[in-house]
C-alpha atoms as a PDB file:
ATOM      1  CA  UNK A   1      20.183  -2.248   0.039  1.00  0.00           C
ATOM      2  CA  UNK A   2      17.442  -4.768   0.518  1.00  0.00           C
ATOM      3  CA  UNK A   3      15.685  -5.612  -2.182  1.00  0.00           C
ATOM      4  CA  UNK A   4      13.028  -8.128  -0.989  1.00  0.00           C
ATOM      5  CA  UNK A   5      12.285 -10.155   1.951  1.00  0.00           C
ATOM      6  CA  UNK A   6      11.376 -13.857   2.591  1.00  0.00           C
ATOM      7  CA  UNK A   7      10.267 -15.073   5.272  1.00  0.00           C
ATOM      8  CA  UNK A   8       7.372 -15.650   8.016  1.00  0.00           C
ATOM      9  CA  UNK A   9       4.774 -13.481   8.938  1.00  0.00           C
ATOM     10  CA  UNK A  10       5.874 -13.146  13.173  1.00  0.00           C
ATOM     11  CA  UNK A  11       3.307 -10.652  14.032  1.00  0.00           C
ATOM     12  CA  UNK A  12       0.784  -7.839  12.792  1.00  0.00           C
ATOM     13  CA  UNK A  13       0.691  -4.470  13.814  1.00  0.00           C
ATOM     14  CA  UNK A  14      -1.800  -1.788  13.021  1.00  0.00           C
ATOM     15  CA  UNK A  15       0.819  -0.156  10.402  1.00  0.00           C
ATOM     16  CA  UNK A  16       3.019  -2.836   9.362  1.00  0.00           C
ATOM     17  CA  UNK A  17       4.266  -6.330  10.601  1.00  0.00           C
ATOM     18  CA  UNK A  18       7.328  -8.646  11.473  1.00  0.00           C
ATOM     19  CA  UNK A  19       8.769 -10.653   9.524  1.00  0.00           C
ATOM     20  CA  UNK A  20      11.174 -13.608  10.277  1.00  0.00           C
ATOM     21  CA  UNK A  21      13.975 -14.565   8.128  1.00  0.00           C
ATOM     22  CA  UNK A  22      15.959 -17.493   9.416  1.00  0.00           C
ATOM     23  CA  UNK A  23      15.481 -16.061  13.005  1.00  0.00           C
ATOM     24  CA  UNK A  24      15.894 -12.414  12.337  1.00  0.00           C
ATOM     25  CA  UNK A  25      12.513  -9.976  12.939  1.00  0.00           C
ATOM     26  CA  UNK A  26      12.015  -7.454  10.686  1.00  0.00           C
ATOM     27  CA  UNK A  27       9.813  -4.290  11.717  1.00  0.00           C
ATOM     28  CA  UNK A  28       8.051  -3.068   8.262  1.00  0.00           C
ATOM     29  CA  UNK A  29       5.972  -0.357   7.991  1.00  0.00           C
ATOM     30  CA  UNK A  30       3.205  -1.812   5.144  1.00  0.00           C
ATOM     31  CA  UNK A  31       0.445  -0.166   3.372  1.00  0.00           C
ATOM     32  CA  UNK A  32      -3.331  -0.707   4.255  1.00  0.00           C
ATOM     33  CA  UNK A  33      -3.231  -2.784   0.588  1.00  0.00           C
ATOM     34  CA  UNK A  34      -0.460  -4.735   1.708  1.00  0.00           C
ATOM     35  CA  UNK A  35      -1.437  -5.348   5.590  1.00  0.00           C
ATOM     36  CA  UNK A  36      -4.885  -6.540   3.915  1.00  0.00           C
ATOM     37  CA  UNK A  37      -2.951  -9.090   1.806  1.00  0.00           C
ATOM     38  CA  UNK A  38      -0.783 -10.760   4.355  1.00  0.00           C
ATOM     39  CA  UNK A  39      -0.895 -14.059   5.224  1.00  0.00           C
ATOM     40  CA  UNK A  40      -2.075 -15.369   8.785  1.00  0.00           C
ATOM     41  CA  UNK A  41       0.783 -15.451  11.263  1.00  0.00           C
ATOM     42  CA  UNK A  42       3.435 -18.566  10.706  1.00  0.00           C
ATOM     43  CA  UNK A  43       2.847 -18.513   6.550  1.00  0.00           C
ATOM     44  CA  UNK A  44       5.575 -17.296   4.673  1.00  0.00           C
ATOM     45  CA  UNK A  45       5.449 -14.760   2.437  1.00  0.00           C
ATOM     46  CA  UNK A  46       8.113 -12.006   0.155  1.00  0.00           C
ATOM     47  CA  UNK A  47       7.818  -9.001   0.686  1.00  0.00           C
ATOM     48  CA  UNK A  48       9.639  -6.244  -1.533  1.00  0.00           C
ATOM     49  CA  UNK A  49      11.788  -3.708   0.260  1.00  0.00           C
ATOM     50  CA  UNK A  50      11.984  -0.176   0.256  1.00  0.00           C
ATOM     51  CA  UNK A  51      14.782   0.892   2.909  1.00  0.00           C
ATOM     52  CA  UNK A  52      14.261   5.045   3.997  1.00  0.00           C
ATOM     53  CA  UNK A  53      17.304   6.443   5.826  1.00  0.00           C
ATOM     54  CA  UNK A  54      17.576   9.612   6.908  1.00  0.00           C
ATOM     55  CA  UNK A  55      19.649  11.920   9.747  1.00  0.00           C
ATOM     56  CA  UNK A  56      17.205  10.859  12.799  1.00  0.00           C
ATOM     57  CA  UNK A  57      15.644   7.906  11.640  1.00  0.00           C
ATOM     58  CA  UNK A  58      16.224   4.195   9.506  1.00  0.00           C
ATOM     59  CA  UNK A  59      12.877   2.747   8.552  1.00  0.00           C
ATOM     60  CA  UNK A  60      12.040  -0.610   6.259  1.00  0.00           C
ATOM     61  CA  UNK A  61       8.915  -0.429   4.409  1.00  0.00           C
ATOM     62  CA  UNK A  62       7.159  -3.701   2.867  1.00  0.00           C
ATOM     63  CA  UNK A  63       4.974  -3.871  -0.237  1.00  0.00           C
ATOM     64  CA  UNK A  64       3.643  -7.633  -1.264  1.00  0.00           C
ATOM     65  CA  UNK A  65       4.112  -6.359  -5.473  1.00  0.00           C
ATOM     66  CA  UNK A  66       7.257  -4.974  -7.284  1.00  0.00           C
ATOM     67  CA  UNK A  67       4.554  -2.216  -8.684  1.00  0.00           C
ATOM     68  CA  UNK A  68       3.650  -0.693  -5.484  1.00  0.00           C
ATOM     69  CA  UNK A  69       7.078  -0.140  -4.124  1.00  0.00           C
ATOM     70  CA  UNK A  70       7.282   1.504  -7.260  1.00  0.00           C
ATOM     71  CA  UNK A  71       4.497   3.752  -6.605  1.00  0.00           C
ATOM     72  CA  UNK A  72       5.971   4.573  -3.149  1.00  0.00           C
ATOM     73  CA  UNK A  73       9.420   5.765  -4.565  1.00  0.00           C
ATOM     74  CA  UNK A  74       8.012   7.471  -7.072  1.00  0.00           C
ATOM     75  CA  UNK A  75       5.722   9.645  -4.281  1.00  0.00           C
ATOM     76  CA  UNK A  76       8.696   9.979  -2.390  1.00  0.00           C
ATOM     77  CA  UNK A  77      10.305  11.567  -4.546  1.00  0.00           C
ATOM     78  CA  UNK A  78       7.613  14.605  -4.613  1.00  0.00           C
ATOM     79  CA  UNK A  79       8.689  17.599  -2.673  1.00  0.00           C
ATOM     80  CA  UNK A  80       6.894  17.645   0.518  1.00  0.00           C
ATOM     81  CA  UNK A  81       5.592  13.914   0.582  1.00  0.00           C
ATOM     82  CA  UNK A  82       6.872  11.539   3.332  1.00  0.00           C
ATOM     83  CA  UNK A  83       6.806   7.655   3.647  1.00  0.00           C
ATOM     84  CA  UNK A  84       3.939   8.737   6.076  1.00  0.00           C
ATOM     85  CA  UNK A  85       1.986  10.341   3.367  1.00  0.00           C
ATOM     86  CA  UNK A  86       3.238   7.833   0.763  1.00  0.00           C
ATOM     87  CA  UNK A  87       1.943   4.758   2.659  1.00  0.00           C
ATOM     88  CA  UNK A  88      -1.586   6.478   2.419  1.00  0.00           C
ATOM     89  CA  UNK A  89      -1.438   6.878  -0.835  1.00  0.00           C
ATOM     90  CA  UNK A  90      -0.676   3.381  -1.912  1.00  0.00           C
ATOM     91  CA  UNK A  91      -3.143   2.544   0.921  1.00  0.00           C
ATOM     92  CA  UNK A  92      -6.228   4.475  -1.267  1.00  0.00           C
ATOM     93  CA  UNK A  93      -5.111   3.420  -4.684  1.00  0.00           C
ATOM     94  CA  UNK A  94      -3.760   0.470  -6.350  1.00  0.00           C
ATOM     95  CA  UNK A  95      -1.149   1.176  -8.729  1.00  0.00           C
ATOM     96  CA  UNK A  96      -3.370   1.021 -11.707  1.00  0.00           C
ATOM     97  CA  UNK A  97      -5.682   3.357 -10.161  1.00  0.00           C
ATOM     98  CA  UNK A  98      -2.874   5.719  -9.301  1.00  0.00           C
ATOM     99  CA  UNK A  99      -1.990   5.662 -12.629  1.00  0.00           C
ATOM    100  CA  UNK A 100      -5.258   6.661 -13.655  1.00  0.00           C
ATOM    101  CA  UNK A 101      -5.613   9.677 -11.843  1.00  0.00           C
ATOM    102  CA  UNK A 102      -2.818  10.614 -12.503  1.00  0.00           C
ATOM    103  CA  UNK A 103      -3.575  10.123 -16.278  1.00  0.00           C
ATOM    104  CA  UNK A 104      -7.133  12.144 -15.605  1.00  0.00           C
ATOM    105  CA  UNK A 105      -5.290  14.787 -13.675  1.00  0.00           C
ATOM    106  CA  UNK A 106      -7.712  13.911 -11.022  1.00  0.00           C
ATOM    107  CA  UNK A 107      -6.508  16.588  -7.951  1.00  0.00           C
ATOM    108  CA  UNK A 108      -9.744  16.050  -5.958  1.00  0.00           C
ATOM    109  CA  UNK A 109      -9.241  12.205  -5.675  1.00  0.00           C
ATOM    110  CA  UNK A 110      -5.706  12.851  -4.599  1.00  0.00           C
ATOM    111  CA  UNK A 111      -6.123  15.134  -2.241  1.00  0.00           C
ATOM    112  CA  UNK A 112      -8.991  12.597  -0.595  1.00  0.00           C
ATOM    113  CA  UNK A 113      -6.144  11.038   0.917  1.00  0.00           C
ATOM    114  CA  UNK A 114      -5.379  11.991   4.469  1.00  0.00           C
ATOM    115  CA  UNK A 115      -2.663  14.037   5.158  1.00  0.00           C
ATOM    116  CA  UNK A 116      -2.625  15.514   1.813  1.00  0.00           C
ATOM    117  CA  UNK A 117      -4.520  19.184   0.607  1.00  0.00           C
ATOM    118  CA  UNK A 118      -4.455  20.816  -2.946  1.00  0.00           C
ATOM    119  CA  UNK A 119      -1.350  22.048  -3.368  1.00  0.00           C
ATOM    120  CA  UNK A 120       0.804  18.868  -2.579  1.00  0.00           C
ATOM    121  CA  UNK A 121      -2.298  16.643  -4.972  1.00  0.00           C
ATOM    122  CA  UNK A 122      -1.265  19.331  -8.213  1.00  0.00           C
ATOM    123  CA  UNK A 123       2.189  18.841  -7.161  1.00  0.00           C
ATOM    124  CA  UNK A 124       2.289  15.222  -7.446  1.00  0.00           C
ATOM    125  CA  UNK A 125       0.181  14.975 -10.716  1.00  0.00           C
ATOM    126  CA  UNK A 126       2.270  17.140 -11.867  1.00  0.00           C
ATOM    127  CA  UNK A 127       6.197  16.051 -11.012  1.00  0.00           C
ATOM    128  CA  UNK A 128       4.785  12.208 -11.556  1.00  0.00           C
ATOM    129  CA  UNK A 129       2.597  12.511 -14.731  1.00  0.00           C
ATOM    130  CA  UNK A 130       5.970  14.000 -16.545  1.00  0.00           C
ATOM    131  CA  UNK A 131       8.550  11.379 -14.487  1.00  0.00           C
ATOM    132  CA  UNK A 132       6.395   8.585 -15.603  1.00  0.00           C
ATOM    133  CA  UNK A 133       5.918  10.193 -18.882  1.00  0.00           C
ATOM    134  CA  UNK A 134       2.092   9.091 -18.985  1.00  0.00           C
ATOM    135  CA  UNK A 135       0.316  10.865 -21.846  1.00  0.00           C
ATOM    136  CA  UNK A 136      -1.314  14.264 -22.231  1.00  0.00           C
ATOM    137  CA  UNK A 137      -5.246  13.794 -21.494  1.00  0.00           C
ATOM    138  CA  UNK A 138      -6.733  16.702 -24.017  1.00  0.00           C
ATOM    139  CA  UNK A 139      -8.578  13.718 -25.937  1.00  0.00           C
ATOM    140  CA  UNK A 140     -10.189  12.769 -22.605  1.00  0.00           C
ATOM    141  CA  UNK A 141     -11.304  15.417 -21.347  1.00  0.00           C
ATOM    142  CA  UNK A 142     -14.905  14.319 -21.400  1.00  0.00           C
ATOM    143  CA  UNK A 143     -13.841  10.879 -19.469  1.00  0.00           C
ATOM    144  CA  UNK A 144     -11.949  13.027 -17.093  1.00  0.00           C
ATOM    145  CA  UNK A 145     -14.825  15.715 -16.461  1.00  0.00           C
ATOM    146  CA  UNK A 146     -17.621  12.387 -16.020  1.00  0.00           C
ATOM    147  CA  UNK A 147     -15.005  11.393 -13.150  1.00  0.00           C
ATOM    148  CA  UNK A 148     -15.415  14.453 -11.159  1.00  0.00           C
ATOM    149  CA  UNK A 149     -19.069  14.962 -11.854  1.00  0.00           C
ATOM    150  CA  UNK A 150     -19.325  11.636 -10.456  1.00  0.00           C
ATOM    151  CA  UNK A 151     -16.957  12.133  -7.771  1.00  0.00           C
ATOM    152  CA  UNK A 152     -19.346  15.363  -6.426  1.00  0.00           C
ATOM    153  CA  UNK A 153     -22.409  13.537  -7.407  1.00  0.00           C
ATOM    154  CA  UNK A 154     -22.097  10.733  -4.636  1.00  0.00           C
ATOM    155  CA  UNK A 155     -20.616  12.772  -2.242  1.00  0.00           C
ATOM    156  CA  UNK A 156     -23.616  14.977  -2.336  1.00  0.00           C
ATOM    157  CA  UNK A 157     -25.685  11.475  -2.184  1.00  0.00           C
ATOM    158  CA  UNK A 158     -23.801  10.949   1.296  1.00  0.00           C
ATOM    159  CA  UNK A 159     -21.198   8.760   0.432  1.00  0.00           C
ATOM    160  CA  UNK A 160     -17.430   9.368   2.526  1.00  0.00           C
ATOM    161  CA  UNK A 161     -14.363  10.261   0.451  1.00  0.00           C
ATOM    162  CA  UNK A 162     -12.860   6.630   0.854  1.00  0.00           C
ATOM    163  CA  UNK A 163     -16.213   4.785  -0.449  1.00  0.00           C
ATOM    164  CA  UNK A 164     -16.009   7.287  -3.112  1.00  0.00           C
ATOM    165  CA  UNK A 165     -12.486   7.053  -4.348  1.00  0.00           C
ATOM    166  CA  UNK A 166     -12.342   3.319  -3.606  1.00  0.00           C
ATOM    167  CA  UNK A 167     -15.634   3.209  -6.034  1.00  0.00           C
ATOM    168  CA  UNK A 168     -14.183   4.992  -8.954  1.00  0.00           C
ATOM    169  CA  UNK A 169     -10.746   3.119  -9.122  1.00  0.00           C
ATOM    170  CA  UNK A 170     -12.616  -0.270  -9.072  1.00  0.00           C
ATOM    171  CA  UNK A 171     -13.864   0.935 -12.625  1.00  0.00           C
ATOM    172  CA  UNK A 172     -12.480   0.631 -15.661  1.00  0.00           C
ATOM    173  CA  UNK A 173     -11.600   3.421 -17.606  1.00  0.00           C
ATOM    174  CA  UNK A 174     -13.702   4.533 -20.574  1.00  0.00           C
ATOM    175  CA  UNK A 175     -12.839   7.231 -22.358  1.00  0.00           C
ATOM    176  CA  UNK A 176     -16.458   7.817 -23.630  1.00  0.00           C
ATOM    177  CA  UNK A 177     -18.090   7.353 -20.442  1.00  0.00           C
ATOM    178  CA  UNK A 178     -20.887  10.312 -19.592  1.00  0.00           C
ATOM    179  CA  UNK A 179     -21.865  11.393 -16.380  1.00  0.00           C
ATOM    180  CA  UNK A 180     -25.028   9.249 -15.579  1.00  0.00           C
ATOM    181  CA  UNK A 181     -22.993   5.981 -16.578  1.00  0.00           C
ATOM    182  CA  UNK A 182     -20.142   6.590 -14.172  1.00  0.00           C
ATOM    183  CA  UNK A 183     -22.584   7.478 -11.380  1.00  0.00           C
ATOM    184  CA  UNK A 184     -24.390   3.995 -11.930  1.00  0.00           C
ATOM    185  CA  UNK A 185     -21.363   2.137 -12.279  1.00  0.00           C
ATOM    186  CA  UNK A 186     -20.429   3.342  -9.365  1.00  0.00           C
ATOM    187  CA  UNK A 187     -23.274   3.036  -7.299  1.00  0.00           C
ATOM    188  CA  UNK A 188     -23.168  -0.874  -8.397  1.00  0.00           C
ATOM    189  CA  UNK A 189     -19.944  -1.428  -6.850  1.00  0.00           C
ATOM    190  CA  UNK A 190     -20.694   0.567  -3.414  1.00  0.00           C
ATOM    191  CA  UNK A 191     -23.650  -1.441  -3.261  1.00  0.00           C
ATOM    192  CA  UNK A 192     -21.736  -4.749  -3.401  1.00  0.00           C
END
């Protein structure tokens, strides 16, 4: 398998890019995260590898950090999640922040993400909180219950799902955080 690639940026596409090693172009399907990263065209750059074969199709997916791959195996190996679905994932959340929902159990922000409803968002907390083995939350219950007051609060204030989820993973965590502090928080990093 191929583990990374190193090479020049040939050529980007709306859901990936080429890459040219020593003369060979490789098509790689990237995340939004990634495809916001890359170098102009003609820089080099190394991108890690995730290679997805199946009956009817061979596909090479590109992540610029060892972490994110990481996060893209591990949602592909939920039942019913896709590299489709598992692009947009690492496209809403940075690992860290995928970590923390996961951590805060948080369905709603999962299910945010296009393509995915309820059932498949309790279905990958689930199978991924116990595969990563990332603690029990009963302690933070509080921090966890601030994140989806918030989460309804500034929806209801007419923010969209992405300004909303992209707002809560830019903070940090706090375990003792109420309500009105998350809301503020939040409203100081959608307004820039």
């Amino acid at each position: 398998m191929i583990g990374f690639l190193h090479g020049e940026v040939a050529a980007l596409l709306p859901e990936g890019c080429y890459l040219d090693v020593n003369g060979v172009g490789y098509n790689l399907s990237c995340s939004g995260t990634t495809l916001s990263a890359l170098p102009p065209i003609g820089h080099p750059v190394r991108l890690w590898t995730h290679t997805y074969v199946r009956e009817d199709a061979l596909a090479l997916f590109g992540f610029l950090s060892e972490a994110e791959r990481s996060m893209f195996e591990a949602l592909l190996g939920v039942a019913g999640v896709g590299p489709k679905v598992a692009l947009q994932v690492c496209s809403a959340f940075s690992p860290d922040a995928f970590r923390r929902v996961l951590v805060t159990e948080d369905t709603d922000a999962i299910a945010s993400v296009p393509g995915i409803g309820k059932k498949t968002a309790g279905r990958i907390v689930l199978d991924l909180k116990e595969k990563l083995q990332l603690p029990d939350l009963e302690v933070v219950g509080q921090g966890r219950d601030a994140l989806a007051a918030a989460r309804s609060a500034l929806k209801n204030l007419g923010y969209s799902q992405s300004e909303v989820r992209a707002a809560l993973a830019a903070l940090s965590p706090d375990e003792d955080a109420d309500v009105a502090d998350v809301i503020k928080s939040a409203l100081r990093v959608l307004a820039g």
